[in-house]
Each structure stands twice: as structure tokens, then as C-alpha cells.
C-alpha atoms as a PDB file:
ATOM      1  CA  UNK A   1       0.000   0.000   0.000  1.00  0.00           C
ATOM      2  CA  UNK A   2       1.033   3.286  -0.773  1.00  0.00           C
ATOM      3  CA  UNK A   3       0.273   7.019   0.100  1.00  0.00           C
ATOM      4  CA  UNK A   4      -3.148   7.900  -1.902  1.00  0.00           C
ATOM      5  CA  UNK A   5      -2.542  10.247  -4.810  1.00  0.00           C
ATOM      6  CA  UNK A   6      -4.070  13.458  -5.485  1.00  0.00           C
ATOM      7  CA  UNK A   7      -4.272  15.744  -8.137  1.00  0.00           C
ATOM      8  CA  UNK A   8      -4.009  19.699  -7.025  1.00  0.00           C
ATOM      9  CA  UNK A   9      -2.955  21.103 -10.297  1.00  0.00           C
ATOM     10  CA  UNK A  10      -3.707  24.466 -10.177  1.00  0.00           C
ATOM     11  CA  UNK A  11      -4.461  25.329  -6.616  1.00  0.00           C
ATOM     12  CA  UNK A  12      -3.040  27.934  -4.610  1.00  0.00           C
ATOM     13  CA  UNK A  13      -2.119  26.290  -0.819  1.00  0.00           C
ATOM     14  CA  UNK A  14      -0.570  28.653   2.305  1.00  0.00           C
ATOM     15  CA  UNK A  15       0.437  26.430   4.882  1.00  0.00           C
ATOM     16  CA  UNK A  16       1.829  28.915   7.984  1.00  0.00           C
ATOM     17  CA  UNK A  17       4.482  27.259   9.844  1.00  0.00           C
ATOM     18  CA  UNK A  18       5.291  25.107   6.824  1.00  0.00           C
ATOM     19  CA  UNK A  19       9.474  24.810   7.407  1.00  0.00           C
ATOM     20  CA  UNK A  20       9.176  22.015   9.409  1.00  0.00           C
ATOM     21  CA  UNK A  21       7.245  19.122  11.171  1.00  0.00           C
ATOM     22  CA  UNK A  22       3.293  18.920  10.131  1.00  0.00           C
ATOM     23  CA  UNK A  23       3.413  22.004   8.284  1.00  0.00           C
ATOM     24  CA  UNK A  24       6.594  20.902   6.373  1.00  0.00           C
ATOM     25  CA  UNK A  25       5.064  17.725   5.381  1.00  0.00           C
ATOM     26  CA  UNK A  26       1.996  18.995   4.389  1.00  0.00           C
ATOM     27  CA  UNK A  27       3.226  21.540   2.207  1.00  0.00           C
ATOM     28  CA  UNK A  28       5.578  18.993   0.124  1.00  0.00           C
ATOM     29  CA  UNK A  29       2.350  16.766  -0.130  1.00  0.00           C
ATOM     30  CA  UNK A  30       0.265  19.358  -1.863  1.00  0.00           C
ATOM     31  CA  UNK A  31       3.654  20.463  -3.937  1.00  0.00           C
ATOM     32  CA  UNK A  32       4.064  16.576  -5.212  1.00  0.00           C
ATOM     33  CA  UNK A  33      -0.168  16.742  -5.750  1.00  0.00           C
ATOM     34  CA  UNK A  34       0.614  19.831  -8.432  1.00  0.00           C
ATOM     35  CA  UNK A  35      -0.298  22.859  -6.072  1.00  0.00           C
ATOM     36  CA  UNK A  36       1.610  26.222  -6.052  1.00  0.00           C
ATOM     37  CA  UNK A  37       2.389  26.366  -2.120  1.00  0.00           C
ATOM     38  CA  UNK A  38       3.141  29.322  -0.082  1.00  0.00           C
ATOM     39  CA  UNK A  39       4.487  28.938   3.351  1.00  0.00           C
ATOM     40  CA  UNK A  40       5.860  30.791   6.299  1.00  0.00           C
ATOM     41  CA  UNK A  41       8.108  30.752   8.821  1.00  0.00           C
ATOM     42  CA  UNK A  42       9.777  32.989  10.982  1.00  0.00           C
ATOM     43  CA  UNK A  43      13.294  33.664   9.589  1.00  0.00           C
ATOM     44  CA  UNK A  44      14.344  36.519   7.269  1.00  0.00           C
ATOM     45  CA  UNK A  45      14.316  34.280   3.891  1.00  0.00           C
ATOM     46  CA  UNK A  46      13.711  30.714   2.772  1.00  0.00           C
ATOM     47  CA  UNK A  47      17.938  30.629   2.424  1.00  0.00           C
ATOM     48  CA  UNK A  48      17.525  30.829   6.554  1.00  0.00           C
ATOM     49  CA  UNK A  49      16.654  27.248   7.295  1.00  0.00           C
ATOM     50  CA  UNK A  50      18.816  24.167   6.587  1.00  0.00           C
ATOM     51  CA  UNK A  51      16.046  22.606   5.172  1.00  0.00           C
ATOM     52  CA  UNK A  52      16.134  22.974   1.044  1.00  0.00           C
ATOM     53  CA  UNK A  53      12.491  25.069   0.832  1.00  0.00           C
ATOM     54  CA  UNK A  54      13.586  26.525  -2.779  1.00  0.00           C
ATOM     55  CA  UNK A  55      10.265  24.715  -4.350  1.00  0.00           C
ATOM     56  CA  UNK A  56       7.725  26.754  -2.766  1.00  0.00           C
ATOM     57  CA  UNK A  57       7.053  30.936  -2.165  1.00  0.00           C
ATOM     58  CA  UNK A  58       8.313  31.968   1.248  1.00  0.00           C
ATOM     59  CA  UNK A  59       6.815  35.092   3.291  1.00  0.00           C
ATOM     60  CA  UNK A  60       7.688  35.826   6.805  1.00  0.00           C
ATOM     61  CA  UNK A  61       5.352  35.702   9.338  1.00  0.00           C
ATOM     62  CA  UNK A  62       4.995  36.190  12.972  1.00  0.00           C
ATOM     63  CA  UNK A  63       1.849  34.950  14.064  1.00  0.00           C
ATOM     64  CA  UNK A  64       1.751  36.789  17.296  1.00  0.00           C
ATOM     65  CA  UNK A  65       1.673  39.839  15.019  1.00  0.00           C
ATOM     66  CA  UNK A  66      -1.562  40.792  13.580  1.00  0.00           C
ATOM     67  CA  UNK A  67      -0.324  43.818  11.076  1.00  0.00           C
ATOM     68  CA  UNK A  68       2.213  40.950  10.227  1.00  0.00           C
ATOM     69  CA  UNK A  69      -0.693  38.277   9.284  1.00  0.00           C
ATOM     70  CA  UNK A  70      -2.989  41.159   7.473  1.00  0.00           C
ATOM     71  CA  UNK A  71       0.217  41.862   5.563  1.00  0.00           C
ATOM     72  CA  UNK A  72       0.746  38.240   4.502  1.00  0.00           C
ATOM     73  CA  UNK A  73      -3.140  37.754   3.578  1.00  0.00           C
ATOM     74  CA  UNK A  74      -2.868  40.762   1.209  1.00  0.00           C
ATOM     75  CA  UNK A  75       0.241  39.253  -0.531  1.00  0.00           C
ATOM     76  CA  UNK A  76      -1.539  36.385  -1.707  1.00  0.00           C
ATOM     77  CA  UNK A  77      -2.774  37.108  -5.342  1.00  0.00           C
ATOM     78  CA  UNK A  78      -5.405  34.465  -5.245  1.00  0.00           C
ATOM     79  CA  UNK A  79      -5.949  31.141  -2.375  1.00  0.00           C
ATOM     80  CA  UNK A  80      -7.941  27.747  -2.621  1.00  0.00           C
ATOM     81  CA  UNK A  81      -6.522  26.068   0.592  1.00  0.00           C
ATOM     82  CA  UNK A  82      -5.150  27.603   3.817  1.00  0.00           C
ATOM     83  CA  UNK A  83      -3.636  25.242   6.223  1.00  0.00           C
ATOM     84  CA  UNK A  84      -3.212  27.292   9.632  1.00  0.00           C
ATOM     85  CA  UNK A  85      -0.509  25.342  11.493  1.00  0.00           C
ATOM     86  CA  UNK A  86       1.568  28.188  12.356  1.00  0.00           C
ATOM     87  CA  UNK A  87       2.624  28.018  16.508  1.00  0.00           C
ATOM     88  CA  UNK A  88       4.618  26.167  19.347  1.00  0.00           C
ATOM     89  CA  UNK A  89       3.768  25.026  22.578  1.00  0.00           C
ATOM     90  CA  UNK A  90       5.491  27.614  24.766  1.00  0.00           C
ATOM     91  CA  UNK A  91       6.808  25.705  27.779  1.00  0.00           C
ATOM     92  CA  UNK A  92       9.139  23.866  24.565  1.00  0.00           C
ATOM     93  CA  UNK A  93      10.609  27.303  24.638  1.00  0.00           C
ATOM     94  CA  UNK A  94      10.363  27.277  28.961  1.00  0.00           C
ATOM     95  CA  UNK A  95       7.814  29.336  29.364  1.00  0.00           C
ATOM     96  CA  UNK A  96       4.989  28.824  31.986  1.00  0.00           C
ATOM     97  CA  UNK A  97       1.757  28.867  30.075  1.00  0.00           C
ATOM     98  CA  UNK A  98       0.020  29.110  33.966  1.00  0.00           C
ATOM     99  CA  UNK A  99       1.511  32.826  33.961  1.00  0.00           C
ATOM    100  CA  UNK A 100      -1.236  34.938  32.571  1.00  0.00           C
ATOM    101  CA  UNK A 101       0.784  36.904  29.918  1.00  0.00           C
ATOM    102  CA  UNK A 102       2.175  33.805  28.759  1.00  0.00           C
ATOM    103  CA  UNK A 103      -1.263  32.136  28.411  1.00  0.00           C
ATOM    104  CA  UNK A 104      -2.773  35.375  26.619  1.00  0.00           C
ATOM    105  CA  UNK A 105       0.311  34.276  23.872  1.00  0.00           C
ATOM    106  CA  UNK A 106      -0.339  30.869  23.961  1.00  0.00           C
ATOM    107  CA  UNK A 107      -4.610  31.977  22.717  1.00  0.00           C
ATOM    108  CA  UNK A 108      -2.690  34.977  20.798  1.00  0.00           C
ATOM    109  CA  UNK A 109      -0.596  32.955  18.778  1.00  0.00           C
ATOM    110  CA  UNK A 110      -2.629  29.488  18.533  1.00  0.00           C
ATOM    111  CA  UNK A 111      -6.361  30.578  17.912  1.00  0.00           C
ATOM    112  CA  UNK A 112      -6.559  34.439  17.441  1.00  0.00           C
ATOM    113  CA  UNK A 113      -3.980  33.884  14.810  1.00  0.00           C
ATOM    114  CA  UNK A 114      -5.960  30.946  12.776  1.00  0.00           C
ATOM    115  CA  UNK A 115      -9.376  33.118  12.703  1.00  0.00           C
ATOM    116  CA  UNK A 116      -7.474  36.617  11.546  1.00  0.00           C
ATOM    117  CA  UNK A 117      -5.991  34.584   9.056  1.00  0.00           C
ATOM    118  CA  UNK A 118      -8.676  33.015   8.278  1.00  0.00           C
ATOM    119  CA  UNK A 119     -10.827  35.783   8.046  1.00  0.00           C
ATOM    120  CA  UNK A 120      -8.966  37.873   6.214  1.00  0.00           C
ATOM    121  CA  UNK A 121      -8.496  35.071   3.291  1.00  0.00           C
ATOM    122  CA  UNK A 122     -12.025  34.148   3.092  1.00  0.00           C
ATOM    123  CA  UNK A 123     -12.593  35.890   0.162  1.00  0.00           C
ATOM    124  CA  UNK A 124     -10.079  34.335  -1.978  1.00  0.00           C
ATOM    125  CA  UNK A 125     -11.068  31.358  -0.974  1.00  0.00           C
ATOM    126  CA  UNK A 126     -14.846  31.980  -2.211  1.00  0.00           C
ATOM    127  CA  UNK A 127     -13.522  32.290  -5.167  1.00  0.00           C
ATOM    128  CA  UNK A 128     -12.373  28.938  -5.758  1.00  0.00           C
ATOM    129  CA  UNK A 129     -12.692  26.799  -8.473  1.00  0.00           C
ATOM    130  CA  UNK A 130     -11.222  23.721  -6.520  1.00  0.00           C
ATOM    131  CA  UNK A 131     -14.117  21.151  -6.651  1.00  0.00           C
ATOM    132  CA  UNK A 132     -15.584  20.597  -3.524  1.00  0.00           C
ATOM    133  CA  UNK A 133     -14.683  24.559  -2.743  1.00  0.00           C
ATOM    134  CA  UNK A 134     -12.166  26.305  -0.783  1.00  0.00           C
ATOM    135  CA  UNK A 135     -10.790  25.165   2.486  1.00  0.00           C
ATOM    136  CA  UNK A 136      -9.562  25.872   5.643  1.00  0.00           C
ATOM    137  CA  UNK A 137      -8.103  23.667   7.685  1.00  0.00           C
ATOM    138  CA  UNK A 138      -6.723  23.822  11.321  1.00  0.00           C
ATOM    139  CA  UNK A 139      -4.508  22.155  13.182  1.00  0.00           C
ATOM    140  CA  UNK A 140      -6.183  20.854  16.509  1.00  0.00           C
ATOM    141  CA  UNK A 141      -4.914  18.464  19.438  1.00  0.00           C
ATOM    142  CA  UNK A 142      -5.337  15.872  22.264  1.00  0.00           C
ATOM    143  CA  UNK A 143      -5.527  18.859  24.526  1.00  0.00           C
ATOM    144  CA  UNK A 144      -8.686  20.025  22.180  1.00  0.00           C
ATOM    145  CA  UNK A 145     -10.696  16.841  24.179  1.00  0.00           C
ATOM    146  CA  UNK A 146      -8.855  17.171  27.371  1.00  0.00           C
ATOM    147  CA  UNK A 147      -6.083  18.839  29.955  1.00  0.00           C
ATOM    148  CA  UNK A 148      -2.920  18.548  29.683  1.00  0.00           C
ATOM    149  CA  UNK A 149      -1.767  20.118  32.939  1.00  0.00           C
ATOM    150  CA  UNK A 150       1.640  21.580  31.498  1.00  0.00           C
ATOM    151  CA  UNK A 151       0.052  23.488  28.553  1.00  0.00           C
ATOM    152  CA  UNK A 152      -2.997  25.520  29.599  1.00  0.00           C
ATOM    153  CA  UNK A 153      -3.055  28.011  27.322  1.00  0.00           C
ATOM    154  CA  UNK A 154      -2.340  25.647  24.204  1.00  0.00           C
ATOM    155  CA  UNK A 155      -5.238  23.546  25.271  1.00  0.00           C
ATOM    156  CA  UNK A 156      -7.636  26.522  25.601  1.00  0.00           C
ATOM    157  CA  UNK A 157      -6.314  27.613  21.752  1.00  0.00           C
ATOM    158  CA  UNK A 158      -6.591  24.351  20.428  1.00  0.00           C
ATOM    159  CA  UNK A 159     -10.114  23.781  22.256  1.00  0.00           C
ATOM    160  CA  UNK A 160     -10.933  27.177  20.577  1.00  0.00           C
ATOM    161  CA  UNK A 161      -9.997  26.108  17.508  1.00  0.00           C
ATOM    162  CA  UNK A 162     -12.642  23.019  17.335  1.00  0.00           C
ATOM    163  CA  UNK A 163     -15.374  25.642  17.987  1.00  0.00           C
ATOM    164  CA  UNK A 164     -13.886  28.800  15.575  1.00  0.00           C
ATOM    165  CA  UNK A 165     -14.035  25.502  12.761  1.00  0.00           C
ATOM    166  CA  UNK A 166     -17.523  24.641  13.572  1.00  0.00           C
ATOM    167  CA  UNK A 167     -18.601  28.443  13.623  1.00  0.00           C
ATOM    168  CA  UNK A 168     -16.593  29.623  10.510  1.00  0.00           C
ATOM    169  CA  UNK A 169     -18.465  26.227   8.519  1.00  0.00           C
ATOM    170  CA  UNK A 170     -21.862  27.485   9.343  1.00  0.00           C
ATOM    171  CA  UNK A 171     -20.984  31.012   8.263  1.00  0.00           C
ATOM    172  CA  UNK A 172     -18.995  30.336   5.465  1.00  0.00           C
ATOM    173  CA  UNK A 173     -20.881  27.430   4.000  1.00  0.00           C
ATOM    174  CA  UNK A 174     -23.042  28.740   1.609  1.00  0.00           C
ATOM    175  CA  UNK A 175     -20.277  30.860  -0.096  1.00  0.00           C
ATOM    176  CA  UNK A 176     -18.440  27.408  -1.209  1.00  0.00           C
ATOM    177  CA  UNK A 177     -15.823  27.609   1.792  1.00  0.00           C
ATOM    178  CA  UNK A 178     -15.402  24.648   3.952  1.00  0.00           C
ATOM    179  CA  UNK A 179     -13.748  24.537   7.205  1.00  0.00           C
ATOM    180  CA  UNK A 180     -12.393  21.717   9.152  1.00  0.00           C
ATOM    181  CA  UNK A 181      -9.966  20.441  11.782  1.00  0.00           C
ATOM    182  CA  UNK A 182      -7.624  17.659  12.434  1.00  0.00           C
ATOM    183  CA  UNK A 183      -6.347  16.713  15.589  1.00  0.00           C
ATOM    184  CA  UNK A 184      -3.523  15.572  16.019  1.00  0.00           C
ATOM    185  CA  UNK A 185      -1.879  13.135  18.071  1.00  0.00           C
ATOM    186  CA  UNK A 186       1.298  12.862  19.164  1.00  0.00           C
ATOM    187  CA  UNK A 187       3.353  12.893  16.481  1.00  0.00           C
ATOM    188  CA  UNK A 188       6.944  13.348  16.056  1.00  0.00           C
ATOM    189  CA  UNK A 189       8.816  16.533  14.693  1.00  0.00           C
ATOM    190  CA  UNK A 190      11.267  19.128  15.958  1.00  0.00           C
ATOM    191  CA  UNK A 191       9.153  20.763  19.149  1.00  0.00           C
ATOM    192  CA  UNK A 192       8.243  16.941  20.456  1.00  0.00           C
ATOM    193  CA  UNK A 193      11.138  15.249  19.718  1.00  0.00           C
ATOM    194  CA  UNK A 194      12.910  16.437  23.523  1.00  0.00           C
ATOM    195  CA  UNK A 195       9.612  14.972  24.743  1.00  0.00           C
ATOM    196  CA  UNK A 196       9.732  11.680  23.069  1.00  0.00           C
ATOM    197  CA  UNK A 197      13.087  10.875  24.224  1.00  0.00           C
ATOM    198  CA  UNK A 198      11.907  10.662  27.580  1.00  0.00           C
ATOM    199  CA  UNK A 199      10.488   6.894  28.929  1.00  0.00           C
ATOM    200  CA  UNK A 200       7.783   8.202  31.038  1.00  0.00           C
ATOM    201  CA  UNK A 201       6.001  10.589  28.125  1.00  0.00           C
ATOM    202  CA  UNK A 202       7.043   7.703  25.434  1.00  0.00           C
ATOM    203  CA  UNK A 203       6.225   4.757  27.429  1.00  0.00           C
ATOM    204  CA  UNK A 204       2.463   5.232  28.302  1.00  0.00           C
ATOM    205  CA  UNK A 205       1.916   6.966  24.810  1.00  0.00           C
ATOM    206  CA  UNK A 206       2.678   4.025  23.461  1.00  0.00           C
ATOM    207  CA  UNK A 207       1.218   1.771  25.475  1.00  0.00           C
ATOM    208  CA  UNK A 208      -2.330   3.369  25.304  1.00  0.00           C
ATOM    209  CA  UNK A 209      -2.065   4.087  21.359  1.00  0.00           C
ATOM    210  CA  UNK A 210      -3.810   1.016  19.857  1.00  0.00           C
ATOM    211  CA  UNK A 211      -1.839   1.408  16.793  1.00  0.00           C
ATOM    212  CA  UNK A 212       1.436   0.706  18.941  1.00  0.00           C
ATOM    213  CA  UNK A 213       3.381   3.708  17.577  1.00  0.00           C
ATOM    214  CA  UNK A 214       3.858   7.836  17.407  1.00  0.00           C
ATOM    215  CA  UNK A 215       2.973  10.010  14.566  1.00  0.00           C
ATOM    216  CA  UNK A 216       4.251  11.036  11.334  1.00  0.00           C
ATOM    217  CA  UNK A 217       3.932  14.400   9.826  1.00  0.00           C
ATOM    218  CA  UNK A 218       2.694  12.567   7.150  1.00  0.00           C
ATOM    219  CA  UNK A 219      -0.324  10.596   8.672  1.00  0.00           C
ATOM    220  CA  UNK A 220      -1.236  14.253   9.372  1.00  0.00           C
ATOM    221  CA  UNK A 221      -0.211  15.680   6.231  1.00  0.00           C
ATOM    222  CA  UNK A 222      -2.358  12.663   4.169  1.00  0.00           C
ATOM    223  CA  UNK A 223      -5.833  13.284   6.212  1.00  0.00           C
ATOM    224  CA  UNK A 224      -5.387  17.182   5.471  1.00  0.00           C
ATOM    225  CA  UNK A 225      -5.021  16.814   1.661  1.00  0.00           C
ATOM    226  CA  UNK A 226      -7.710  14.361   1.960  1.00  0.00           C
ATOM    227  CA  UNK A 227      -9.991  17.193   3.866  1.00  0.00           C
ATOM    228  CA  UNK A 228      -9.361  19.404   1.402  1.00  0.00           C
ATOM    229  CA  UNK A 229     -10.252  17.024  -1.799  1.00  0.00           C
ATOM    230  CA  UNK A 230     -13.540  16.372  -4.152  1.00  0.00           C
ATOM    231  CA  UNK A 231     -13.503  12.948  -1.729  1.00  0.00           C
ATOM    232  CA  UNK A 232     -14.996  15.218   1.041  1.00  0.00           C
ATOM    233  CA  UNK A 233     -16.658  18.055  -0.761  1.00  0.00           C
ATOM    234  CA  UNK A 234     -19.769  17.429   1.850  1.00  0.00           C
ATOM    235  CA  UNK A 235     -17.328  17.314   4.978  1.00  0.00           C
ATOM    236  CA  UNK A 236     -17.500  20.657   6.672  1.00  0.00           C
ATOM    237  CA  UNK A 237     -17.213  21.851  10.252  1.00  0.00           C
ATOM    238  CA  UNK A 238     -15.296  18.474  11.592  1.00  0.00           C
ATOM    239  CA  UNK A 239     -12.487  17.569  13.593  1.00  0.00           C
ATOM    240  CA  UNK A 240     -10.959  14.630  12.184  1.00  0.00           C
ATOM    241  CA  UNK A 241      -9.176  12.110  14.894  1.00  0.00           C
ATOM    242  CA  UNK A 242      -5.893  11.411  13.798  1.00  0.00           C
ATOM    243  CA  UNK A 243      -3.862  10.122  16.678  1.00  0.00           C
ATOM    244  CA  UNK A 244      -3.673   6.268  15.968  1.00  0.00           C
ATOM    245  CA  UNK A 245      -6.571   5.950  18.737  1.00  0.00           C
ATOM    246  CA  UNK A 246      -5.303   7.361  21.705  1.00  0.00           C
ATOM    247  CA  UNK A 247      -8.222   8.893  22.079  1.00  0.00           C
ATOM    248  CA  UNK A 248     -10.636   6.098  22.265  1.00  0.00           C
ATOM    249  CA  UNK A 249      -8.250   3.948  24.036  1.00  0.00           C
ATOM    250  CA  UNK A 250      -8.882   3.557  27.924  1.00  0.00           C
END
């Protein structure tokens, strides 16, 4: 078995966050499909990473920064697809998300960030000639479904964020624009990796995860491109479980 195939000739994808991890994997999948990708990141230029990002457009953005996001919505000439991934779990950084300034960040960065973005792409993405309509897509959590003690802020975003998809489907709906969510589970990449290396987070994970491992970027990647296709042009205002059932697991 392989990776399904799709065909995104012609459509215009901005993944935020896309240099790395989720983002990073998503935005090669919709470059292999055929798509023109835009991503961001926070560094000066593309040329700023060690990662070789020469085959998509790169604008800087800091998604704490709302002139910043208005700035990179305007840039964009026309958009089927946005992929709001764009953000960090602060305490990776060692920050305390249980000080209020650094929770008001956390929500800043994770959820205020995905509906100005949204928002002010919407629309472009009415527009679209993608069949099945234009899409947004956001990137939810385990701590969208319940606490995660460290991360309090995070979890209140990403909670957010299941809601801001249901609301922005109902409003958006009958101008063509979908809007969905996936949650991920806990999937390796740069900001988890410190975590993963440590026997009592892996241990547990695993052994509640009926699947029996972590995730890929690219499990996440596939069941975004797939949110986005014709295949679920009558899927709107849904978080999609993709966490190789952790979830459902007692």
C-alpha cells in the first residue's frame, strides 16, 4: 500500500508554519499533488533554514503579530486552501503557560492567529474553483478533548480552535468555503522530539495508542489533503481524529 494520490494542479495552498514538522510535510504533499504552495516561517528568507524550501514561495510571518498576518493575507494574489498550522507550545521554549501573559500568547498565537488569518483570506477562498470549494483547515490536538496540565493556554487555543471551525463552517458554507480540523496526536517533529526521548512521556503513549506507535507528519499531512479534496466536498465543520486511537483507548 502506498500514500493515496491526489491531483491539485492548479491550486493555490498557504500552509503557515510550513518549514518544518506537520506544516513541512503537508506543504511537500500538496507540492508533489501539483499545487503552487506558499508557506511561512519565521526567519528573514527561505535561504535561513537548513532545510532545502527553494520549491515553494516563502513570506515571513509572525503569528503573534496581527499587522504581520494582514500583511501576509494581502500578498496572496489568489488562495484555494489555507492550512493554519503556524505556533509552538510555549513551555518547549520554557515558558509557563500558567503565567497569565504567557497564556494570553499561547490563545494569541494558537487561535486568534488561525481566525485573523482566516478571516482575512475568506474571500479568496470563495472564489475557488477547486471542486468541492475552498478550504480551511486547522490544526487541533489531544488537549482540544482534554487537559494537559503543562500546557494551559495551548489547550484553551486548540479547544478554541474546534469551535472557531464549527462556527466559521456554518458562516462560510453557503459561499463554497469549507472549514475543518484535524487533531492531532502525538506525532513526532522538531518541538516533540525532547519529549519523546523521555520513557515516562514515550512509554504510556505508546502503550495506550492502539496502533502501537507515534505520529508522522505525514499521517497528518495525508488526512489534510484528503480534507481538502472532491472525496470530502460534503465534509465541513469536523475535527478529524488522527492520533492512531489514543483517544478512544482507555
Amino acid at each position: 500500500m502506498t500514500s493515496p494520490v491526489y491531483d491539485y494542479g492548479g491550486a493555490h495552498v498557504l500552509v503557515t508554519g510550513g518549514t518544518s514538522g506537520i506544516g513541512a510535510a503537508t506543504a511537500a504533499a500538496y507540492r508533489n499533488a501539483g499545487a503552487d504552495v506558499t508557506i511561512t516561517g519565521t526567519r528573514g528568507s527561505a535561504a535561513d533554514y537548513d532545510a532545502d524550501l527553494s520549491g515553494f514561495r516563502y513570506l515571513q510571518l509572525d503569528v503573534e503579530d496581527a499587522a504581520n498576518i494582514y500583511s501576509v493575507a494581502a500578498a496572496l494574489p489568489r488562495l484555494d486552501i489555507l492550512i493554519n498550522n503556524a505556533g509552538i507550545a510555549l513551555p518547549s521554549l520554557g515558558l509557563d503557560e500558567w503565567e497569565p501573559e504567557i497564556f494570553d500568547r499561547a490563545v494569541n498565537m494558537l487561535l486568534n492567529s488561525a481566525f485573523r488569518m482566516a478571516r482575512r483570506t475568506v474571500d479568496l477562498l470563495a472564489e475557488s474553483k477547486l471542486a468541492g470549494g475552498g478550504s480551511v483547515i486547522g490544526i487541533g490536538s489531544m488537549s482540544s478533548f482534554f487537559g494537559i496540565g503543562v500546557v494551559p493556554g495551548y489547550g484553551a487555543a486548540k479547544t478554541g480552535l474546534v469551535g472557531l471551525t464549527r462556527t466559521m463552517a456554518v458562516q462560510w458554507g453557503a459561499r463554497g468555503v469549507r472549514a475543518n480540523a484535524v487533531a492531532a496526536g502525538l506525532t513526532l517533529s522538531g518541538m516533540t522530539a525532547g519529549t519523546f526521548q523521555q520513557a515516562e512521556w514515550l512509554e504510556p503513549t505508546l502503550a495506550r495508542t492502539p496502533l502501537g506507535r507515534l505520529g508522522q507528519p505525514e499521517d497528518i499531512a495525508n488526512a489534510i489533503l484528503f480534507l481538502t479534496s472532491p472525496a470530502a466536498s460534503w465534509i465541513t465543520g469536523q475535527t478529524l481524529y488522527v492520533d492512531g486511537g489514543y483517544t478512544v483507548a482507555g
